[in-house]
Protein backbone atom coordinates (compact mmCIF):
# COMPACT_ATOMS: atom_id res chain seq x y z
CA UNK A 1 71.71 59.53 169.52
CA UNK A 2 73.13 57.79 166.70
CA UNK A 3 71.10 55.39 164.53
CA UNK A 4 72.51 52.86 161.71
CA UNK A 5 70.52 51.57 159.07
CA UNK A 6 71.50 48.41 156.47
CA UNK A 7 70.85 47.73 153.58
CA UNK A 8 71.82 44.31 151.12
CA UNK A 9 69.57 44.99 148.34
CA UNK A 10 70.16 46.88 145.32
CA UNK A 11 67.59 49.78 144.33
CA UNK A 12 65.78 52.13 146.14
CA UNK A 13 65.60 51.83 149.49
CA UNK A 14 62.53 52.61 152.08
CA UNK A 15 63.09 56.04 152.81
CA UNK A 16 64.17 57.09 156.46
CA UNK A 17 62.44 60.09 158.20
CA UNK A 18 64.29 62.73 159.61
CA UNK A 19 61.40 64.67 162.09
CA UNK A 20 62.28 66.09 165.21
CA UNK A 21 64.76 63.64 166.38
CA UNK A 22 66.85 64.85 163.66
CA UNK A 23 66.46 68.01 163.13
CA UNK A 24 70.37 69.14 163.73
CA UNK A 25 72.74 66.44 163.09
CA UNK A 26 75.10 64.43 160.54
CA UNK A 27 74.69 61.36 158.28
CA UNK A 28 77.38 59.41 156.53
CA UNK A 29 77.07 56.43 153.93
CA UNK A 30 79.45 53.65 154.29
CA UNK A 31 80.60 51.48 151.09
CA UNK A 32 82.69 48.73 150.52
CA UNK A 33 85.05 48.59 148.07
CA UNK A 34 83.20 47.84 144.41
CA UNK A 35 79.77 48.50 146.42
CA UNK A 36 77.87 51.71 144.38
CA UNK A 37 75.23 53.61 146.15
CA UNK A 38 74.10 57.35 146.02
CA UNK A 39 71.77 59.18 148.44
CA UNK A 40 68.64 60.93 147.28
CA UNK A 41 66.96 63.65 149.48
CA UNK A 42 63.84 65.40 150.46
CA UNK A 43 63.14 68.80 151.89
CA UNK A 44 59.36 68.43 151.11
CA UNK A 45 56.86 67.69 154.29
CA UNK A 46 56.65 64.79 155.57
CA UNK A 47 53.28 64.20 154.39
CA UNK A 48 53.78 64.58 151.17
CA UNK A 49 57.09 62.05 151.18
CA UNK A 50 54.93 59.34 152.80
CA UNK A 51 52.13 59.71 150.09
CA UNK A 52 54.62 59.27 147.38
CA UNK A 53 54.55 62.89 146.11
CA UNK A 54 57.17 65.02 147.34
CA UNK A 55 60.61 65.90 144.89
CA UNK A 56 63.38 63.76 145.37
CA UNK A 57 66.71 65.32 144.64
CA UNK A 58 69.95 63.60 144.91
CA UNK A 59 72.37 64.18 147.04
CA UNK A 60 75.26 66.09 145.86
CA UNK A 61 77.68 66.00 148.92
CA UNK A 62 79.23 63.17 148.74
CA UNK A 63 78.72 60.23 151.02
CA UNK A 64 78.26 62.42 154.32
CA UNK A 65 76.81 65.91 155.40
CA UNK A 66 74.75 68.13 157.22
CA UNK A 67 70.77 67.02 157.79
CA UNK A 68 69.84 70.54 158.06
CA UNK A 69 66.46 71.16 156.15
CA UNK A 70 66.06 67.65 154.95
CA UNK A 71 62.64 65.54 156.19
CA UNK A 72 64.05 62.52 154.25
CA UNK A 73 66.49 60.74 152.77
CA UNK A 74 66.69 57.58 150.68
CA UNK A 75 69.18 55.22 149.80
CA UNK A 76 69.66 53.94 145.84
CA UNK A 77 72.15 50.89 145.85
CA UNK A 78 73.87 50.53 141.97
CA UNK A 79 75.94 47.27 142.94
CA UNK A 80 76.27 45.84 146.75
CA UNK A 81 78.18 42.62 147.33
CA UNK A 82 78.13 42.91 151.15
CA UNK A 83 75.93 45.86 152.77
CA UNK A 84 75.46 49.79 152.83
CA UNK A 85 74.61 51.22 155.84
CA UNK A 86 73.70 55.02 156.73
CA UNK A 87 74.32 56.32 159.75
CA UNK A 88 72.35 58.95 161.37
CA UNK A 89 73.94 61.47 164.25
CA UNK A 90 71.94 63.88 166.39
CA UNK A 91 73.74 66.85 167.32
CA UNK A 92 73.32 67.60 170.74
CA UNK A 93 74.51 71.20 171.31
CA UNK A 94 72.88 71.75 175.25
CA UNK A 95 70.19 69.33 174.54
């Protein structure tokens, strides 16, 4: 399953929620040239990301990488002149 998400804004973006569907799998962030954006993650439970009180961290591998532990991730746009868009990958190893 792969799932795209895009964003025009600058700022913080809704977060996106990992769960089950997600659990093994791959995400990359996709700039344009001049476009700034970083990616800020969770590893907290789900619960406590949706009431607004789990640690964000950012992101420290780049613009792609593993999903492995992480319940969320957001999106914080600097400078966008087109869009950003995230794309999610489920790993399906004999799924």
């Amino acid at each position: 399953m792969i799932v795209e998400h895009y964003y025009t804004g600058a700022g913080r973006q809704r977060a996106v929620f990992l769960g089950s569907k997600f659990e093994r799998g791959h995400f990359a962030l996709e700039l344009k040239d001049g476009d700034e954006a970083e990616l800020d993650v969770s590893y907290e439970p789900e619960t406590e990301v949706r009431k607004g009180r789990a640690a964000w961290q950012p992101y420290a591998g780049g613009l792609g990488g593993s999903v492995d532990g992480m319940t969320a991730m957001r999106v914080n746009i600097k400078r966008v002149d087109g869009w950003v868009k995230l794309t999610l990958r489920r790993d399906d190893h004999g799924a």
